[in-house]
Protein backbone atom coordinates (compact mmCIF):
# COMPACT_ATOMS: atom_id res chain seq x y z
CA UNK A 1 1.18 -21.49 -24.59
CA UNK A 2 -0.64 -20.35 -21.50
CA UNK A 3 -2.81 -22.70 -19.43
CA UNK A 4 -4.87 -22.70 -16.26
CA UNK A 5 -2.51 -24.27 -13.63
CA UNK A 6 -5.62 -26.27 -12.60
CA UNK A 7 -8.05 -27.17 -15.54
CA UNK A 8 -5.71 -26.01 -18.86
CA UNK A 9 -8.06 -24.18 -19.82
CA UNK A 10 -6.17 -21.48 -22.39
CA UNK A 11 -9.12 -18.87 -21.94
CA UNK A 12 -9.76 -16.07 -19.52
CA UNK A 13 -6.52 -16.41 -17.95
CA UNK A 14 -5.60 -14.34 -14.70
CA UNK A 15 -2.44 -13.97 -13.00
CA UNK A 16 -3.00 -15.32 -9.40
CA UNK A 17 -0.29 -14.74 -6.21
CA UNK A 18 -0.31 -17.87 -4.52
CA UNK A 19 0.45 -15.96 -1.28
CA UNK A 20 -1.23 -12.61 -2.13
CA UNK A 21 -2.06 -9.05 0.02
CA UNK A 22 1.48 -8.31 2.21
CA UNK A 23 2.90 -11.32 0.87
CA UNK A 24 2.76 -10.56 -3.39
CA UNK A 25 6.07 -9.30 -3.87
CA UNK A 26 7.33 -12.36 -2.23
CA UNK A 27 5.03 -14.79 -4.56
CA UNK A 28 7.14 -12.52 -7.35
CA UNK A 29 10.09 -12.96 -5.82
CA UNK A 30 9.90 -16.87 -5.81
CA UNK A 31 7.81 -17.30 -8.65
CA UNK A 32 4.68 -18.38 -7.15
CA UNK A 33 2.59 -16.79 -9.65
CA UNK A 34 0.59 -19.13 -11.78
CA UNK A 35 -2.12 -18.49 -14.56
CA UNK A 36 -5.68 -19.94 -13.61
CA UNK A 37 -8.65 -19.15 -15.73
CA UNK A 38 -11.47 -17.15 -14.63
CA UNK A 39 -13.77 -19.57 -13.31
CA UNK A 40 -10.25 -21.36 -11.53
CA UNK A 41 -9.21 -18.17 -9.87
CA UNK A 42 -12.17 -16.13 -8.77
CA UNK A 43 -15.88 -18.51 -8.93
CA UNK A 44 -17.57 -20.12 -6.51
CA UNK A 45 -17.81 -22.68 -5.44
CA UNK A 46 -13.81 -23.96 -6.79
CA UNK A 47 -12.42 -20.87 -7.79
CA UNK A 48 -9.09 -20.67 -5.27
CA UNK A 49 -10.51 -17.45 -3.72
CA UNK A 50 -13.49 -19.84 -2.70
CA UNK A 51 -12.14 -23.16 -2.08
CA UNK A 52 -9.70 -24.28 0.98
CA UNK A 53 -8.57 -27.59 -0.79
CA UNK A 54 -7.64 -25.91 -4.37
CA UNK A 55 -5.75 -22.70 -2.26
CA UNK A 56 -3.48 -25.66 0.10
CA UNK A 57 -3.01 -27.12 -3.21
CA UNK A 58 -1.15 -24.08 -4.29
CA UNK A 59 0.72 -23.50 -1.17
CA UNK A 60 2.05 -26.69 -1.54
CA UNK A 61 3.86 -26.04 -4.77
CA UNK A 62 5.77 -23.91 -2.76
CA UNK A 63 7.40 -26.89 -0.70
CA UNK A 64 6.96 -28.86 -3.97
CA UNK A 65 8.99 -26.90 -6.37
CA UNK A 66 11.82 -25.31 -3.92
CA UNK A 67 12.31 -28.28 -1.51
CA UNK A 68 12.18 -25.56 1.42
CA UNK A 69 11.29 -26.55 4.77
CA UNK A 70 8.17 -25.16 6.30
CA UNK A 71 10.67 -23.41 9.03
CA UNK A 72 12.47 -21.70 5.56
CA UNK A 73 9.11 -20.59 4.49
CA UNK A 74 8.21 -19.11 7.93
CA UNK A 75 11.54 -17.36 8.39
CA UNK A 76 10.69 -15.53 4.63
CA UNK A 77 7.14 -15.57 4.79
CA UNK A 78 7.17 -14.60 8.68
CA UNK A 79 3.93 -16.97 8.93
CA UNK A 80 2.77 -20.11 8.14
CA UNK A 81 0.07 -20.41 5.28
CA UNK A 82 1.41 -24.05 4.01
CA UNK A 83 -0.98 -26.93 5.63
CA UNK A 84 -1.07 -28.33 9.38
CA UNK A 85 0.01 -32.00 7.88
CA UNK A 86 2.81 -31.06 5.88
CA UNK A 87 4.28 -28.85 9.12
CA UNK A 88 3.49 -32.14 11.19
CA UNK A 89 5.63 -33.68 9.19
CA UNK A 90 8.28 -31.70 8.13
């Protein structure tokens, strides 16, 4: 079954890129695509689209669930969205 990534909510579910505009067909690519419901995805004020803490959250699953480096994401990604202490200590 479905669930919000974040709450598990099973209603209202949207498909969210975790590294969206230029970068969505990489998010495909990778499978950084998760489902968060409505109120996860797109409401202030902890929707991801609103909330710095929940977004690094989901740029860290990329480190978390590949094991790349942050140089390996930059070299794909040609940028660095994943958070200042995880670069410090990669």
């Amino acid at each position: 079954m479905r669930r919000c990534y974040l709450c598990g909510k099973v209603i209202a579910l949207e498909r969210h890129h975790i590294f969206g505009g230029p970068n969505r067909a990489l998010s495909e690519r990778y499978g950084l695509v998760v489902d968060l419901c409505h109120w996860c995805h797109n409401e202030p004020p902890d929707g991801v689209h609103f909330n710095p803490d929940r977004m690094r959250l989901l740029h860290e699953k990329y480190l978390d669930e590949t094991g790349d480096t942050v140089e390996g994401f930059i070299a794909k990604f040609g940028t660095n969205y994943l958070p200042t202490e995880r670069t410090e200590n990669a």
